[in-house]
Protein backbone atom coordinates (compact mmCIF):
# COMPACT_ATOMS: atom_id res chain seq x y z
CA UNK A 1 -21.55 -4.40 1.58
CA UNK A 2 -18.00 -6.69 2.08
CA UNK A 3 -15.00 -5.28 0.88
CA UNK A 4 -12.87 -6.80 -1.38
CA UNK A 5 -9.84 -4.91 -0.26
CA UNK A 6 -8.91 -3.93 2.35
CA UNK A 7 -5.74 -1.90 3.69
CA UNK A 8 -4.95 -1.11 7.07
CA UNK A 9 -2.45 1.12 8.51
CA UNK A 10 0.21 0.51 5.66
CA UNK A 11 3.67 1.91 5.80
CA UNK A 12 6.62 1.03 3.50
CA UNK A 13 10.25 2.37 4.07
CA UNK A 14 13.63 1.89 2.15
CA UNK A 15 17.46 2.91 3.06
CA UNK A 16 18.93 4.91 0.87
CA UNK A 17 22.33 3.00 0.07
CA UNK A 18 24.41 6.27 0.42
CA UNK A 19 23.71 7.50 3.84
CA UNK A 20 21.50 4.12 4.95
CA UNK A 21 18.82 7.17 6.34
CA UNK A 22 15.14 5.51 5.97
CA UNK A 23 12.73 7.52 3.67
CA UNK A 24 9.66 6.59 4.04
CA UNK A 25 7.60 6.01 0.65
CA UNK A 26 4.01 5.07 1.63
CA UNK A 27 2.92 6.71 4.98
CA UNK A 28 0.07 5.07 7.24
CA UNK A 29 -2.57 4.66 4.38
CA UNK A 30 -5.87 2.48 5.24
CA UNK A 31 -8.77 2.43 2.40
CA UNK A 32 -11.56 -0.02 2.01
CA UNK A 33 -12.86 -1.25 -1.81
CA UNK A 34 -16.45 -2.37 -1.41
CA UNK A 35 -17.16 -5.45 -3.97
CA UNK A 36 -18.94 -4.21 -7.04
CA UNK A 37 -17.42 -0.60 -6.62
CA UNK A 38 -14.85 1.43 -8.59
CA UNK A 39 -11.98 3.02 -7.16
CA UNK A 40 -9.34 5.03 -8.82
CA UNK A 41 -5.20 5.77 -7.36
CA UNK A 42 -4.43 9.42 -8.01
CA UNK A 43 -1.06 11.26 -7.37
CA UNK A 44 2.32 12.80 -8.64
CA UNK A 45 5.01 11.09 -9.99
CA UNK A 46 6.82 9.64 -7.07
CA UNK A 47 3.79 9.71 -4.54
CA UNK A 48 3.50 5.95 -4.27
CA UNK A 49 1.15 4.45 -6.36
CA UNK A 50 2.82 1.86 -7.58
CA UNK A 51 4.70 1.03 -4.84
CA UNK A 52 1.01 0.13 -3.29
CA UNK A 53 -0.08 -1.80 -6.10
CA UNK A 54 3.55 -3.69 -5.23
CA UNK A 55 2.81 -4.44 -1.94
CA UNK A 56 -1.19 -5.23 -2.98
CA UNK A 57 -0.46 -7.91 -5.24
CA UNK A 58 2.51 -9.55 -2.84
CA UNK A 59 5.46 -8.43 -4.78
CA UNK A 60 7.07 -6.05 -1.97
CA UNK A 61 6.17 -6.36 1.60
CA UNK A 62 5.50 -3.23 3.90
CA UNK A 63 7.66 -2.46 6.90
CA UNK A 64 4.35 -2.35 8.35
CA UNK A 65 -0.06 -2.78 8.45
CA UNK A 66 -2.05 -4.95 6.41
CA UNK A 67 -3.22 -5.55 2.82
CA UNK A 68 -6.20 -8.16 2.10
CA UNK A 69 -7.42 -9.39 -0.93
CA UNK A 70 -10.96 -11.10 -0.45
CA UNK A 71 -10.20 -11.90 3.08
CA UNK A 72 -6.57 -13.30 2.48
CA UNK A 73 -3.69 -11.79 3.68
């Protein structure tokens, strides 16, 4: 089966403006969504889940790896 979405490698870090240290918010996540399947985004408050849906629908940009919708980048 193709995937639909695809996500390789991803990383996303931000300064904090006090101390400009980088903390780093998503951490190397890759994940594959067949076409036709289901797939659910689990996890605590503040683990990142919407910061990936951010940087899957072009909003934010990660520091680093790939997000494709359908083949598009």
């Amino acid at each position: 089966m193709d995937s639909i979405i695809r996500i390789e490698n991803l990383i996303f870090e931000y300064k904090k403006s006090e101390d400009g240290e980088a903390v780093r918010a998503i951490n190397d996540i890759s994940l594959s969504v067949e076409k036709g399947s289901f797939t659910a985004i689990l996890g605590k408050n503040g683990s990142g889940k919407t910061m990936l849906m951010r940087m899957m629908v072009g909003l934010i940009y990660p520091t680093s790896g790939t997000v494709s919708i359908d083949g598009e980048i």
